[in-house]
C-alpha atoms as a PDB file:
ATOM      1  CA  UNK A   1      -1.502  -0.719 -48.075  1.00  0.00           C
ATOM      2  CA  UNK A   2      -3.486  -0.004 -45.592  1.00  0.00           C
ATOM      3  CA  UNK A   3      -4.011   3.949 -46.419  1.00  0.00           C
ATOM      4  CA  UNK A   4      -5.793   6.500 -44.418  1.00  0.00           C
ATOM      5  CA  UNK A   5      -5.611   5.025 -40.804  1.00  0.00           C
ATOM      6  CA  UNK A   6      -4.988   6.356 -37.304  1.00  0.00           C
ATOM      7  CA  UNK A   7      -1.880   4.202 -36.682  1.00  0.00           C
ATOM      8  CA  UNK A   8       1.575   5.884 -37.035  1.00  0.00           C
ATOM      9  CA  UNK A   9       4.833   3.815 -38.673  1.00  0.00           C
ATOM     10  CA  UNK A  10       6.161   3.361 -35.423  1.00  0.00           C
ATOM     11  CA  UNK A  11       3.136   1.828 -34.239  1.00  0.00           C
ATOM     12  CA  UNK A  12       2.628  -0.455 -37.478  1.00  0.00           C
ATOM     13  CA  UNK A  13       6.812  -1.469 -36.789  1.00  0.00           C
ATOM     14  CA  UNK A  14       5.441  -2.388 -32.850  1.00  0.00           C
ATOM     15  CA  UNK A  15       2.756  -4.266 -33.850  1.00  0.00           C
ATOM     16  CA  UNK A  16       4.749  -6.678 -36.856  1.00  0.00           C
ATOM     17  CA  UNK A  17       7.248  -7.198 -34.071  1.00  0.00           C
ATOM     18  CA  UNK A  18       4.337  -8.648 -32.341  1.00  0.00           C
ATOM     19  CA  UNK A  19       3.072 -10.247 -34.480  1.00  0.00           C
ATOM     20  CA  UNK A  20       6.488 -11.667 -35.872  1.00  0.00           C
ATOM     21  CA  UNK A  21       7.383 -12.897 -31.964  1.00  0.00           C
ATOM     22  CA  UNK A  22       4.304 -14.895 -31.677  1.00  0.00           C
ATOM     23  CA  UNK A  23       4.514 -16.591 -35.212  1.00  0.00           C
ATOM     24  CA  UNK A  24       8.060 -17.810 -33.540  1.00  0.00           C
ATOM     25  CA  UNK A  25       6.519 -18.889 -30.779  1.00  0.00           C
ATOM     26  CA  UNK A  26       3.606 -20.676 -31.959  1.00  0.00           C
ATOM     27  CA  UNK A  27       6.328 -22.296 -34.582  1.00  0.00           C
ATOM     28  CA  UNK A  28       8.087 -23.618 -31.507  1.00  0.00           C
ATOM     29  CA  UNK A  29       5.249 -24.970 -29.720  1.00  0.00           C
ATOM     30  CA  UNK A  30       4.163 -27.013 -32.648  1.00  0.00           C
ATOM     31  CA  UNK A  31       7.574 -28.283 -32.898  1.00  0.00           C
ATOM     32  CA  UNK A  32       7.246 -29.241 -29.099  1.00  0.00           C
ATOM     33  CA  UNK A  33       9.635 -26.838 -27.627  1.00  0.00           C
ATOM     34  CA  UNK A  34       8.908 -25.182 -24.362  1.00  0.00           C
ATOM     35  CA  UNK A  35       8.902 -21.211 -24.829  1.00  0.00           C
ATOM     36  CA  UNK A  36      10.735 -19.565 -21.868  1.00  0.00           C
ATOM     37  CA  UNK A  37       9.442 -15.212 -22.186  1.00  0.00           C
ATOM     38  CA  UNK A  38      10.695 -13.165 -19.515  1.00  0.00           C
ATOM     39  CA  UNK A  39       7.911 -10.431 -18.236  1.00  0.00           C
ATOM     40  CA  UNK A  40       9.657  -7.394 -18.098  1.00  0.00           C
ATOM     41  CA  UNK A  41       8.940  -4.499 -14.499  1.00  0.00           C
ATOM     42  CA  UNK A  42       6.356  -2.854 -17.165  1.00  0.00           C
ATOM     43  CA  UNK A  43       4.563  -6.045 -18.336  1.00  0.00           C
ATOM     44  CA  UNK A  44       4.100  -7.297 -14.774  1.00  0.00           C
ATOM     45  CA  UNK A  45       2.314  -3.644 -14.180  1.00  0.00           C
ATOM     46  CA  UNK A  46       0.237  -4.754 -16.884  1.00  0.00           C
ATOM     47  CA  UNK A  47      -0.734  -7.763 -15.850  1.00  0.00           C
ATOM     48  CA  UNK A  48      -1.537  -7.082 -12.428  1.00  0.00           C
ATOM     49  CA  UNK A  49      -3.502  -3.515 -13.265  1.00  0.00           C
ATOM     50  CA  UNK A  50      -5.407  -6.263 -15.613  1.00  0.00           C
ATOM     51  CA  UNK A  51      -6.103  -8.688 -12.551  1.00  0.00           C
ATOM     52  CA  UNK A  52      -7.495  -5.628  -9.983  1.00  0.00           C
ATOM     53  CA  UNK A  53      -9.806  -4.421 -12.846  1.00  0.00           C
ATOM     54  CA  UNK A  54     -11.027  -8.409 -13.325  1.00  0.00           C
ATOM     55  CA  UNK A  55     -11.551  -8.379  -9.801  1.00  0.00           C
ATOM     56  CA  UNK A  56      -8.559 -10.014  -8.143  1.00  0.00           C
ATOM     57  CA  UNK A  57      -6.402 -13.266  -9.099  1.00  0.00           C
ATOM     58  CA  UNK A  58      -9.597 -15.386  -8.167  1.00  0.00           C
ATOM     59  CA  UNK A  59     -12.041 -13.893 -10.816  1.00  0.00           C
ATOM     60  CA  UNK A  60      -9.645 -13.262 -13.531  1.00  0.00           C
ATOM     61  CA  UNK A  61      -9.319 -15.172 -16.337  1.00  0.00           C
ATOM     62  CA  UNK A  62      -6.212 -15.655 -19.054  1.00  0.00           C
ATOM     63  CA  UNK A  63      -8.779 -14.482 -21.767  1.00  0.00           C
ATOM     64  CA  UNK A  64      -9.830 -11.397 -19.762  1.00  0.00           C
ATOM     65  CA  UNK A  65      -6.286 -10.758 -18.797  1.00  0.00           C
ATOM     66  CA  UNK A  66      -5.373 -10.740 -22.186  1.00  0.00           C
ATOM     67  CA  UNK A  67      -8.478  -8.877 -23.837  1.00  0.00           C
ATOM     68  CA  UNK A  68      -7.159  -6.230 -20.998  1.00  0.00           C
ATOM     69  CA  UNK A  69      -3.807  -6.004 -21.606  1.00  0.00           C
ATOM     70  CA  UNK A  70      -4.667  -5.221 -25.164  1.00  0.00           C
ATOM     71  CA  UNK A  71      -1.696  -5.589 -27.855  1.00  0.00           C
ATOM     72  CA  UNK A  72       0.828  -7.990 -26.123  1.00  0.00           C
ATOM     73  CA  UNK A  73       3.596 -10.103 -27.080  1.00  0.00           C
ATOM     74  CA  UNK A  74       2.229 -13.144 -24.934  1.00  0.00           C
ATOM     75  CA  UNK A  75      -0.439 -16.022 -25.755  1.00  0.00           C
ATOM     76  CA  UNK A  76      -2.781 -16.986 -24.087  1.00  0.00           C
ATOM     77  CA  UNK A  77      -0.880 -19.843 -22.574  1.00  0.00           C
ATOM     78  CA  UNK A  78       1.999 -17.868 -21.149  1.00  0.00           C
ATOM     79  CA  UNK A  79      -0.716 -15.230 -19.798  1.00  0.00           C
ATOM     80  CA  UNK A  80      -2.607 -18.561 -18.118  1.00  0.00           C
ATOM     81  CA  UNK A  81       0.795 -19.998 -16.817  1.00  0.00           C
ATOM     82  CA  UNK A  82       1.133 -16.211 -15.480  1.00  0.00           C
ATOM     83  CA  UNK A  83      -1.881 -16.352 -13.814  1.00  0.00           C
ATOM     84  CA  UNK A  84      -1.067 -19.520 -12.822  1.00  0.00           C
ATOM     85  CA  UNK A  85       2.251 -18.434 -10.179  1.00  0.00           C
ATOM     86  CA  UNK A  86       1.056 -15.463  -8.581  1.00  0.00           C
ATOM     87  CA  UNK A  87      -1.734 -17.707  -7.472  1.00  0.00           C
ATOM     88  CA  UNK A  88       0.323 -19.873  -6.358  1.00  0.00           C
ATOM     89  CA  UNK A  89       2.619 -17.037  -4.611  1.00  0.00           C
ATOM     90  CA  UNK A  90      -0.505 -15.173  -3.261  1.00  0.00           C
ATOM     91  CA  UNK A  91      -1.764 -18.608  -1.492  1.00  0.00           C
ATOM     92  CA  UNK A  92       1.716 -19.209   0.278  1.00  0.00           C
ATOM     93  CA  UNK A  93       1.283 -15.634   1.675  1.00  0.00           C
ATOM     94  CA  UNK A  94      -2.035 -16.548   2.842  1.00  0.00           C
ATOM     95  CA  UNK A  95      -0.473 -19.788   4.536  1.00  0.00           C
ATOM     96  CA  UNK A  96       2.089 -17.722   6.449  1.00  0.00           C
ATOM     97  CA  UNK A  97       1.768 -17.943   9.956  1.00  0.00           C
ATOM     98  CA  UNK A  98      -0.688 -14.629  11.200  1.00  0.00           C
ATOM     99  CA  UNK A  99       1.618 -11.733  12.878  1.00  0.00           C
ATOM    100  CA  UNK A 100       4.578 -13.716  10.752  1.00  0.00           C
ATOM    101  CA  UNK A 101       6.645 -10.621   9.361  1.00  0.00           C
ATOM    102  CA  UNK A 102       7.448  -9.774   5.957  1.00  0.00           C
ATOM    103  CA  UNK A 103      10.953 -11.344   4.702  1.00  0.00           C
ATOM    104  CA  UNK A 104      13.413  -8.413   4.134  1.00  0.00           C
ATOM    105  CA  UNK A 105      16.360  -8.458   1.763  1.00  0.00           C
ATOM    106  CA  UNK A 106      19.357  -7.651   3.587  1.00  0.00           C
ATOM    107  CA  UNK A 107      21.762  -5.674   1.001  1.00  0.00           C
ATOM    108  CA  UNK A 108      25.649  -6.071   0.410  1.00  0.00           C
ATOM    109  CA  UNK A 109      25.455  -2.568   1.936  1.00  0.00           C
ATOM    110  CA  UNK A 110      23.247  -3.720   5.039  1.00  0.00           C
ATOM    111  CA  UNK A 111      24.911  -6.627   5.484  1.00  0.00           C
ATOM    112  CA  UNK A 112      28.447  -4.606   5.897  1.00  0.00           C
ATOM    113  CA  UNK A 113      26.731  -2.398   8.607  1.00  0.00           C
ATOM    114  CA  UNK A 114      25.785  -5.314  10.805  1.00  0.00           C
ATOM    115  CA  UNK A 115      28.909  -7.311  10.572  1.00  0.00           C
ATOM    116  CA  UNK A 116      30.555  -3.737  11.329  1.00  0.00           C
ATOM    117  CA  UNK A 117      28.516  -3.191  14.138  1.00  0.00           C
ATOM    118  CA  UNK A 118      28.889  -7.168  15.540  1.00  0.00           C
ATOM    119  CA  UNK A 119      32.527  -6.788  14.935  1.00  0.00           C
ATOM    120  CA  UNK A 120      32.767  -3.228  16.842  1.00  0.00           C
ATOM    121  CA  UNK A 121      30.461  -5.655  20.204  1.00  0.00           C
ATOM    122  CA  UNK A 122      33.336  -8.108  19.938  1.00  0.00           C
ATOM    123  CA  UNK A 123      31.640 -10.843  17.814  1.00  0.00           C
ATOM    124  CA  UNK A 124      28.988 -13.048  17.438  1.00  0.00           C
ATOM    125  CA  UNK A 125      28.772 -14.558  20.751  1.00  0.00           C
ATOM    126  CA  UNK A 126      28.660 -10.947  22.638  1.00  0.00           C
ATOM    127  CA  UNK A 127      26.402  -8.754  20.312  1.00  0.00           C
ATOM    128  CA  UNK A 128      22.903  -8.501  21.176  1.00  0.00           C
ATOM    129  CA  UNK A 129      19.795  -7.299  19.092  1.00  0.00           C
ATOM    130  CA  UNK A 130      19.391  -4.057  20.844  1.00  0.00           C
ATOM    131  CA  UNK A 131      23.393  -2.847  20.747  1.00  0.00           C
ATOM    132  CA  UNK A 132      23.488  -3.964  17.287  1.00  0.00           C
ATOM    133  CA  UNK A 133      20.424  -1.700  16.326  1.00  0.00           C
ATOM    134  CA  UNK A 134      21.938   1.450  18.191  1.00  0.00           C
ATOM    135  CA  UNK A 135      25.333   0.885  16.329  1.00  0.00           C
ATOM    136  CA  UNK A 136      23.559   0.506  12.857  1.00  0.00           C
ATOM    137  CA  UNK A 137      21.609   3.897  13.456  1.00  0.00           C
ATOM    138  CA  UNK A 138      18.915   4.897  11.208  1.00  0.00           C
ATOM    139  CA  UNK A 139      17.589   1.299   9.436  1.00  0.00           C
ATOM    140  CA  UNK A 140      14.518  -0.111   8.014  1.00  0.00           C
ATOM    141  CA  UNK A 141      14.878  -3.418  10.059  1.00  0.00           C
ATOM    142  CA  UNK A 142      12.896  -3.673  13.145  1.00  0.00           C
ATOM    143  CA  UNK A 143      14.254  -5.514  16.700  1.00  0.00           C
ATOM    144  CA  UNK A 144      13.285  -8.841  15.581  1.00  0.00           C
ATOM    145  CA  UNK A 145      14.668  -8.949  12.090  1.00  0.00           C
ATOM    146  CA  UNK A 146      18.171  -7.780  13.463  1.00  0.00           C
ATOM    147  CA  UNK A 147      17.470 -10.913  16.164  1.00  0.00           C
ATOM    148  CA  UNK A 148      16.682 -12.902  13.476  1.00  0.00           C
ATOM    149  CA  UNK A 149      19.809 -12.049  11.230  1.00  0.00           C
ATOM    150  CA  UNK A 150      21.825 -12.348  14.314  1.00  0.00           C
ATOM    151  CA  UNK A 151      20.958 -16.070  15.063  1.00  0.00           C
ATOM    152  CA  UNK A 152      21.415 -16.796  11.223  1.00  0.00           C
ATOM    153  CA  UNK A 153      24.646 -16.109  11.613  1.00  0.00           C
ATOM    154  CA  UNK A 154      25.629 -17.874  14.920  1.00  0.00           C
ATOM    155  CA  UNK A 155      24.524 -20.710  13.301  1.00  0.00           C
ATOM    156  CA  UNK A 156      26.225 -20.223  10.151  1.00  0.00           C
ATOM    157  CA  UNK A 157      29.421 -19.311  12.824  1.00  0.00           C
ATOM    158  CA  UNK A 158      28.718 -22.662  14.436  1.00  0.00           C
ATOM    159  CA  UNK A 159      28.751 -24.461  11.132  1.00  0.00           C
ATOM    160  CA  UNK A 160      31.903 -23.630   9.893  1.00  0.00           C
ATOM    161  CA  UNK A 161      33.714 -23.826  12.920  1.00  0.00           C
ATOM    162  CA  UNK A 162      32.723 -27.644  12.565  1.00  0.00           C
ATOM    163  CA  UNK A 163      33.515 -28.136   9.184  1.00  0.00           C
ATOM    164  CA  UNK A 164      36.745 -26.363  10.138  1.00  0.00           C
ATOM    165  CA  UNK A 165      36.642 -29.269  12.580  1.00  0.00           C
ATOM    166  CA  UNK A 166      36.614 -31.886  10.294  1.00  0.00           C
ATOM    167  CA  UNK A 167      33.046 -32.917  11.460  1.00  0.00           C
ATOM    168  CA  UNK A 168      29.932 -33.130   8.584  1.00  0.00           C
ATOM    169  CA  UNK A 169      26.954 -30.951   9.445  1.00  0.00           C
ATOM    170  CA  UNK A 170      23.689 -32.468   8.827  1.00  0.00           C
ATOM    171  CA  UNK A 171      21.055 -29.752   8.519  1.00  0.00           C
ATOM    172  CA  UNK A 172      17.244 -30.431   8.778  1.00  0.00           C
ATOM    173  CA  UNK A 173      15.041 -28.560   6.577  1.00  0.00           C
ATOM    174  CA  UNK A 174      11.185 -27.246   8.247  1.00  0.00           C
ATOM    175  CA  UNK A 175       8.333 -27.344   5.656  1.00  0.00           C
ATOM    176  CA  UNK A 176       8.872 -23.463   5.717  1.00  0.00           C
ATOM    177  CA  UNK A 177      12.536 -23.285   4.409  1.00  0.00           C
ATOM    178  CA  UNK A 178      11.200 -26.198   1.798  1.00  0.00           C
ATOM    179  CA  UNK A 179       8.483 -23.983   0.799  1.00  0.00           C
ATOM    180  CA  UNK A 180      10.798 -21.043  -0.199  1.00  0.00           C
ATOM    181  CA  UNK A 181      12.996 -23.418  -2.353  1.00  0.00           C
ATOM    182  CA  UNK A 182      10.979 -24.990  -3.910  1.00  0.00           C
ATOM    183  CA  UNK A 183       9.317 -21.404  -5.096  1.00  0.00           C
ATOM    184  CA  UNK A 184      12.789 -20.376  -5.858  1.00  0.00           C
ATOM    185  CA  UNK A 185      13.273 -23.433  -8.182  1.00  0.00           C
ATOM    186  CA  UNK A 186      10.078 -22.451  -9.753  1.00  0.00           C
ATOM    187  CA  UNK A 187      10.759 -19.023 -10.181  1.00  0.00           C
ATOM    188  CA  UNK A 188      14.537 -19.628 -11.949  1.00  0.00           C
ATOM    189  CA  UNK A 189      12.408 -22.003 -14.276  1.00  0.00           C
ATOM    190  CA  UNK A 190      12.448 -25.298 -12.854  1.00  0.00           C
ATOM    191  CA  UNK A 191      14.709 -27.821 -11.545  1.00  0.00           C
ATOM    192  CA  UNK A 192      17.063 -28.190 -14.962  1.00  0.00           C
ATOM    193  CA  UNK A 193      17.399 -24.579 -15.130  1.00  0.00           C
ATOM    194  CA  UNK A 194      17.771 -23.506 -11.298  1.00  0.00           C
ATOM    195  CA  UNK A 195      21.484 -22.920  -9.810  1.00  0.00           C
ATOM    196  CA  UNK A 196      22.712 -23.454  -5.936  1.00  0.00           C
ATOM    197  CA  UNK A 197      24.029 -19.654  -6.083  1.00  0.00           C
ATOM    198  CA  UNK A 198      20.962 -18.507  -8.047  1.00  0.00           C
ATOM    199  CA  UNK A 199      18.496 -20.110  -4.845  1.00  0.00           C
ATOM    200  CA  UNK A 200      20.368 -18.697  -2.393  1.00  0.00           C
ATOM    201  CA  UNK A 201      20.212 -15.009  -3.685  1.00  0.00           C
ATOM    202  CA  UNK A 202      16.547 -15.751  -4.157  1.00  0.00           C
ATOM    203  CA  UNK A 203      16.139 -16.688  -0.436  1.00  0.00           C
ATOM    204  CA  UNK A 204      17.852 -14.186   0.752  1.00  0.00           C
ATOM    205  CA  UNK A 205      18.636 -14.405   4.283  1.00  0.00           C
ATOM    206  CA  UNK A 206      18.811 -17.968   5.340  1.00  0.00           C
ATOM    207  CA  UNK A 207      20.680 -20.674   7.113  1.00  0.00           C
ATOM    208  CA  UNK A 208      22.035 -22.391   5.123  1.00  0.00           C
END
């Protein structure tokens, strides 16, 4: 139908797909249903390649975004709502604390080589920062996040040794630790949607 043009089948398939996705979607928004998309690794590339050309998450704009991004599966709403979190994310990082270092994601992996290494110092109470660095060898984690990992998990020790105990442990939460639930509950879609096991994975190494 459309006869001499540029645009190869496979392209023409790409863009009805499109086009097909956001007819459903706009279908379910004047129903009233909330549409949930996923941004894929390659569509977050996108996005934020978009934002650096606009001039950073202050000056860019959903419409700009989107006139960017080109031919996308996403309305304008879902590009806003984007938008939306990673200013929300980028203005926690500016809240954090100056010198405050980067959280690290300690691996199943990682994790094994530091409770090897505690359980080679004999435990908990007798490993220090510096032995348990030397035993892990070469590592990404500095001094102070093996410290910090330690004293997570003396106080995790402590914990169960009193629920062992019989006795209730009453934890109290700083605005900090509040701050990273509450943007793991947003991130996992909101409080309906959000699991226990899913927040703690997405706050990695914590207390609690």
């Amino acid at each position: 139908k459309m006869g001499d043009t540029r645009f190869t089948l496979e392209q023409i398939h790409s863009r009805l797909k499109v086009c097909r996705r956001k007819g459903l979607q706009l279908q379910l928004q004047l129903a009233g249903a909330k549409v949930r998309v996923k941004w894929t690794s390659e569509e977050n590339k996108c996005l934020y390649a978009a934002v650096e050309e606009l001039g950073g998450l202050t000056e860019a704009t959903g419409t700009a975004i989107q006139w960017k991004m080109g031919d996308t599966r996403f309305t304008l709403q879902q590009i806003e709502n984007r938008l939306g979190n990673c200013r929300q994310k980028d203005s926690r990082l500016q809240l954090r604390p100056a010198g405050a270092e980067a959280r690290v994601k300690w691996t199943s992996e990682k994790r094994g080589w530091f409770n090897a290494a505690v359980e080679e110092l004999g435990g908990l109470s007798e490993a220090t920062g510096t032995a348990i660095q030397s035993k892990m060898g070469d590592t990404r984690f500095t001094l102070e996040q093996i410290h910090s990992r330690l004293k997570v998990c003396r106080r995790k020790g402590l914990q169960l040794q009193l629920q062992l105990a019989g006795a209730k442990v009453r934890v109290k939460w700083t605005s900090e630790e509040n701050k990273c639930l509450y943007a793991a509950v947003e991130e996992l879609g909101g409080l309906t949607e959000a699991t226990g096991t899913a927040i703690q994975w997405k706050m990695g190494d914590t207390r609690f």
